[in-house]
N, C-alpha and C. Protein backbone atom coordinates (compact mmCIF):
# COMPACT_ATOMS: atom_id res chain seq x y z
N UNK A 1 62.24 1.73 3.94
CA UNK A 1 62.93 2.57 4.90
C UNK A 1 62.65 4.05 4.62
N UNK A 2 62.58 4.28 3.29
CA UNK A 2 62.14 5.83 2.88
C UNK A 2 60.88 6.36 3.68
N UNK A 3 59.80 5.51 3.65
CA UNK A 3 58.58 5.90 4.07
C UNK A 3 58.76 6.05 5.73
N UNK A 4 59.44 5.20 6.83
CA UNK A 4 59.43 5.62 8.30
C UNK A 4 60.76 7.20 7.88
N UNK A 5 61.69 7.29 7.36
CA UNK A 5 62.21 8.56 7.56
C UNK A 5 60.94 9.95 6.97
N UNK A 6 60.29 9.52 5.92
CA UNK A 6 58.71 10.93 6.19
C UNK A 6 58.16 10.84 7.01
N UNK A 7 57.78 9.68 7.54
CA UNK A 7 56.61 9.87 8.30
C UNK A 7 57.36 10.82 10.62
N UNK A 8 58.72 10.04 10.18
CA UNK A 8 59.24 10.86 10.68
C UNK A 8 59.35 12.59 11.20
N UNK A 9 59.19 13.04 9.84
CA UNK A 9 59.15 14.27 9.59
C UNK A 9 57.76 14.73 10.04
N UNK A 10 56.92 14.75 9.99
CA UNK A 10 55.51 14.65 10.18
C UNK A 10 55.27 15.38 11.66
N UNK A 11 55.15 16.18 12.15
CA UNK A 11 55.05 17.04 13.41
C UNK A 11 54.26 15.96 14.24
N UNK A 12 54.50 15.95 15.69
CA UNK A 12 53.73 14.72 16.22
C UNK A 12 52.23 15.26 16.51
N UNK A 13 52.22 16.52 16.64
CA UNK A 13 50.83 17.05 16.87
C UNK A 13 49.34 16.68 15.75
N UNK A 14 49.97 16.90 14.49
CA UNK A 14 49.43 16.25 13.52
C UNK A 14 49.07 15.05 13.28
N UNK A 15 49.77 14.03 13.76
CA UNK A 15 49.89 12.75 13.77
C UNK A 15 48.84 12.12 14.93
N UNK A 16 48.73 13.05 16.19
CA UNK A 16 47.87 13.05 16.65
C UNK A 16 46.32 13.34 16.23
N UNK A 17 46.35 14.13 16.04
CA UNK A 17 44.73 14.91 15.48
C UNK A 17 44.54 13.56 14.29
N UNK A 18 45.48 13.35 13.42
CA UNK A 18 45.13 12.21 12.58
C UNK A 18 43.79 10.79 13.38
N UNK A 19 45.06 10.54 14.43
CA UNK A 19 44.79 9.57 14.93
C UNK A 19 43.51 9.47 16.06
N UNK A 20 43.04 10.62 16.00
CA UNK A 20 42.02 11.08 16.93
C UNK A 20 40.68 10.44 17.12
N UNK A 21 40.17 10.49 15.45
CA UNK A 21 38.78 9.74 14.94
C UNK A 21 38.81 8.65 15.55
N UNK A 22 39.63 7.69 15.37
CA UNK A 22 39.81 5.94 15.61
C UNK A 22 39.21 6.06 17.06
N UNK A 23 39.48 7.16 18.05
CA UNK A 23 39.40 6.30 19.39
C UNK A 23 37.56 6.61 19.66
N UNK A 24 36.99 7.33 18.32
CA UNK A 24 35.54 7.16 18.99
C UNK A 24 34.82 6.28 18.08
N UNK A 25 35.37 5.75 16.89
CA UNK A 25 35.19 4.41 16.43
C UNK A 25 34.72 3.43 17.17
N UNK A 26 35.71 3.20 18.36
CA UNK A 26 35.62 2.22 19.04
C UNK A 26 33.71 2.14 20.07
N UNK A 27 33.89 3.43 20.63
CA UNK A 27 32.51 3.97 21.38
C UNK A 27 31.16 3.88 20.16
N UNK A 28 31.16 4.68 19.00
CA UNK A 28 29.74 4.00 18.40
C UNK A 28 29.47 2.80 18.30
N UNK A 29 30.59 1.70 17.76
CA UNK A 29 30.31 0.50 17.96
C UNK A 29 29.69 -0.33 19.10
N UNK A 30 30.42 0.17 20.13
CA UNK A 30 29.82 -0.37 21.79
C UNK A 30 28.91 -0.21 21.71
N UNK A 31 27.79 1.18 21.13
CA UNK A 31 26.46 1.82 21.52
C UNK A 31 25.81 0.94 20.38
N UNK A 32 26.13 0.51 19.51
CA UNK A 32 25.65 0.04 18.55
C UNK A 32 24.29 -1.32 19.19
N UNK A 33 25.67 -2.02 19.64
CA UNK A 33 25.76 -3.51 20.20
C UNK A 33 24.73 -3.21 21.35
N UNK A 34 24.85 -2.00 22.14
CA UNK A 34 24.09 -1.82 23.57
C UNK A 34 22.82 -1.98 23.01
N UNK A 35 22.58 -1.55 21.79
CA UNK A 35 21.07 -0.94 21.44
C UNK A 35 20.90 -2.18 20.98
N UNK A 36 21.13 -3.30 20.32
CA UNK A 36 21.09 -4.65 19.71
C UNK A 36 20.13 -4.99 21.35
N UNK A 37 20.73 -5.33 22.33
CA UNK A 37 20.06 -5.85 23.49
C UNK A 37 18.91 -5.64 23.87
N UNK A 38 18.57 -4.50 23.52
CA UNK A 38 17.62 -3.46 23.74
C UNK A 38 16.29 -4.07 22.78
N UNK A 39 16.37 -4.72 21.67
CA UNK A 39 15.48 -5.32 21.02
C UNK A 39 14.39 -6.34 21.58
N UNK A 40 13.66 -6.20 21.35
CA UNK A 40 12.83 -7.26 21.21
C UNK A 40 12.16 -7.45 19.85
N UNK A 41 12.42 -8.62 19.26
CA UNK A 41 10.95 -9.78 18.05
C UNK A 41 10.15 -9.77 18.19
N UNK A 42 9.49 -9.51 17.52
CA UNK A 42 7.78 -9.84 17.75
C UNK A 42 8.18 -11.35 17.04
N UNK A 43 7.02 -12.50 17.88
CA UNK A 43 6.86 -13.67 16.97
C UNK A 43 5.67 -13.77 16.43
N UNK A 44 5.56 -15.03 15.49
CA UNK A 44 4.57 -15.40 15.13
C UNK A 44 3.09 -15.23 16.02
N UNK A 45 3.39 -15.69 17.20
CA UNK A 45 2.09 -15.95 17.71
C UNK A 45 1.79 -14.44 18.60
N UNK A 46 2.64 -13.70 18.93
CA UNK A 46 2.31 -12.78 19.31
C UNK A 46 1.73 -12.09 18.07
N UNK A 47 2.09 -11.83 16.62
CA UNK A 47 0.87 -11.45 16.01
C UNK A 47 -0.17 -12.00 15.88
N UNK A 48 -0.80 -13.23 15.93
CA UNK A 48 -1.81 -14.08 15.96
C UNK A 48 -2.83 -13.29 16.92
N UNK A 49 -2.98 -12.78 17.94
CA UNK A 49 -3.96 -12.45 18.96
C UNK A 49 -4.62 -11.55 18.25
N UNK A 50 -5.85 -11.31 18.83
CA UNK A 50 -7.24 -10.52 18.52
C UNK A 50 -7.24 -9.65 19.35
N UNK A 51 -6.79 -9.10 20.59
CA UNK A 51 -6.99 -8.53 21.18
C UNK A 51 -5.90 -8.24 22.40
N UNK A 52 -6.04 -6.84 22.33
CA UNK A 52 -4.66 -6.62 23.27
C UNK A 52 -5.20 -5.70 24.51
N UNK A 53 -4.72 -5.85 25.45
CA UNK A 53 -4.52 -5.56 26.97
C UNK A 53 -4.18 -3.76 26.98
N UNK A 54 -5.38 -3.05 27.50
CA UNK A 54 -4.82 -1.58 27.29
C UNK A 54 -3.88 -0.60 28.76
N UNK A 55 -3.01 -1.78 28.87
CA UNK A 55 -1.81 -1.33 29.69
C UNK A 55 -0.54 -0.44 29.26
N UNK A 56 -0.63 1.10 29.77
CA UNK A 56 0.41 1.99 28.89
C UNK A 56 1.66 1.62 29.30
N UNK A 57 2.36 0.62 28.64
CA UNK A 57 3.54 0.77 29.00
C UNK A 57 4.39 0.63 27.08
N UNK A 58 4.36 2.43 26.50
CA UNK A 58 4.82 2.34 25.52
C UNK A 58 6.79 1.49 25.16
N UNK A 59 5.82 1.95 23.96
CA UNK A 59 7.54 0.99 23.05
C UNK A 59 6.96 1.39 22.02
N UNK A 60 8.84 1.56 21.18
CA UNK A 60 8.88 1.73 19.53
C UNK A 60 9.11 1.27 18.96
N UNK A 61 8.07 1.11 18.15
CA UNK A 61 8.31 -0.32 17.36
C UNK A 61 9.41 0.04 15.69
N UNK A 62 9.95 -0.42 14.94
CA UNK A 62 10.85 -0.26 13.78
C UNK A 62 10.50 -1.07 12.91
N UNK A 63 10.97 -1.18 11.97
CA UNK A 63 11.79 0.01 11.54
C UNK A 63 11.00 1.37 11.17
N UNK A 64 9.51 1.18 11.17
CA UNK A 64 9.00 3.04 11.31
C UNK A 64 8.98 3.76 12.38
N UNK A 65 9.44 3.33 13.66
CA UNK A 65 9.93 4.17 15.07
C UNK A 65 8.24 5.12 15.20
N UNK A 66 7.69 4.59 14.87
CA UNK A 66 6.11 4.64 15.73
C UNK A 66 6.24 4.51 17.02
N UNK A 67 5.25 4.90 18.23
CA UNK A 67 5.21 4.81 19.59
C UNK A 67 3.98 4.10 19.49
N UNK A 68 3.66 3.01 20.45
CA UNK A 68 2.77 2.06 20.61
C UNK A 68 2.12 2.21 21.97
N UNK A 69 1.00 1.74 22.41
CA UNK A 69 0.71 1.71 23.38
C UNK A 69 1.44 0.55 24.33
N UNK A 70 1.66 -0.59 23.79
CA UNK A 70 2.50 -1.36 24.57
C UNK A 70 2.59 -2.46 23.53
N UNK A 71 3.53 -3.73 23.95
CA UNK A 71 4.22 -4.41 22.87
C UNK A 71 3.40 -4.84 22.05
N UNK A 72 2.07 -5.63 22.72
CA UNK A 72 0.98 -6.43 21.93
C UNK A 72 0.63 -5.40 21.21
N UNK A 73 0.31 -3.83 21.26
CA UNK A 73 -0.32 -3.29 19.93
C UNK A 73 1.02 -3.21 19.21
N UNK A 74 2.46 -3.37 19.26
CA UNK A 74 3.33 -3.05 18.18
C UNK A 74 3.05 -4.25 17.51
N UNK A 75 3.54 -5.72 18.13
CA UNK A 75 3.57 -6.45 17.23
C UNK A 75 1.92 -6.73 16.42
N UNK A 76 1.43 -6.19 17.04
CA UNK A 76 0.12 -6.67 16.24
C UNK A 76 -0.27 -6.14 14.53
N UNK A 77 0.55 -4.91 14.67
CA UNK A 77 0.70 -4.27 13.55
C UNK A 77 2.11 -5.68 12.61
N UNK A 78 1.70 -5.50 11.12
CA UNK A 78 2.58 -6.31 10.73
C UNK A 78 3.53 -5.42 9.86
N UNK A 79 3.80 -4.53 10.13
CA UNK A 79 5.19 -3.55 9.71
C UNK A 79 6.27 -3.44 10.86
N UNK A 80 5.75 -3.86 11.90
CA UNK A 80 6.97 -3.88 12.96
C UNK A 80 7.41 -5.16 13.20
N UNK A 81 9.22 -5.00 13.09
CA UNK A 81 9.99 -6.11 13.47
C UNK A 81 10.66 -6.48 14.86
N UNK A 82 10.20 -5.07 15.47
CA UNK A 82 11.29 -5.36 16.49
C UNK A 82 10.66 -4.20 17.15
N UNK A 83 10.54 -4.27 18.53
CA UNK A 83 10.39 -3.07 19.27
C UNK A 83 11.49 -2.74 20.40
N UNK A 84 11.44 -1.74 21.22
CA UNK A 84 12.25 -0.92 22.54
C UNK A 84 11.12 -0.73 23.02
N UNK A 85 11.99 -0.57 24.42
CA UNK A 85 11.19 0.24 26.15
C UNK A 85 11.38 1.60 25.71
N UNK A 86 9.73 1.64 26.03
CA UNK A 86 9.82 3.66 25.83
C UNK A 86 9.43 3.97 24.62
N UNK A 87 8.79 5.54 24.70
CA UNK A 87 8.05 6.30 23.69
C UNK A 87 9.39 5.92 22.74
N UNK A 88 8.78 6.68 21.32
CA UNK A 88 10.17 7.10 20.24
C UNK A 88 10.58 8.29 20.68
N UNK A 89 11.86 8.64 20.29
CA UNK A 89 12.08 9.78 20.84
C UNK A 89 12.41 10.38 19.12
């Protein structure tokens, strides 16, 4: 009971600003998850090929966020796990 009569005391403005951080907690996480979708695997057999198609439609491949000419040259490289639509920025 001691502790709700301090926290009582506690100006509500303060209590606010406290509580402030939490509500954008919630928003990086969302963006987190958005960018999860955003992935693509390279598989096995897409590294297997000899030769790739010189159609510019870049992507970045990760985890070194290199810009590729398009997916077949990311995954063809075997340091990339995963690529995105679009240059790196």
């Amino acid at each position: 009971m001691g502790l709700i009569k301090k926290l009582k005391t506690i100006p509500k403005t303060i209590m606010l600003l406290a509580a402030l951080p939490l509500l954008f907690v919630g928003c990086a996480s969302k963006t987190e998850i958005e960018s999860l979708k955003d992935r693509v695997y390279c598989t096995e057999k897409q590294r297997q090929v000899d030769v790739c198609i010189k159609i510019y439609q870049p992507v970045c491949g990760y985890p070194e966020k290199q810009t590729y000419t398009n997916s077949c040259f990311a995954c063809m490289d075997e340091n990339v796990e995963y690529w995105v639509d679009g240059p790196c920025k």
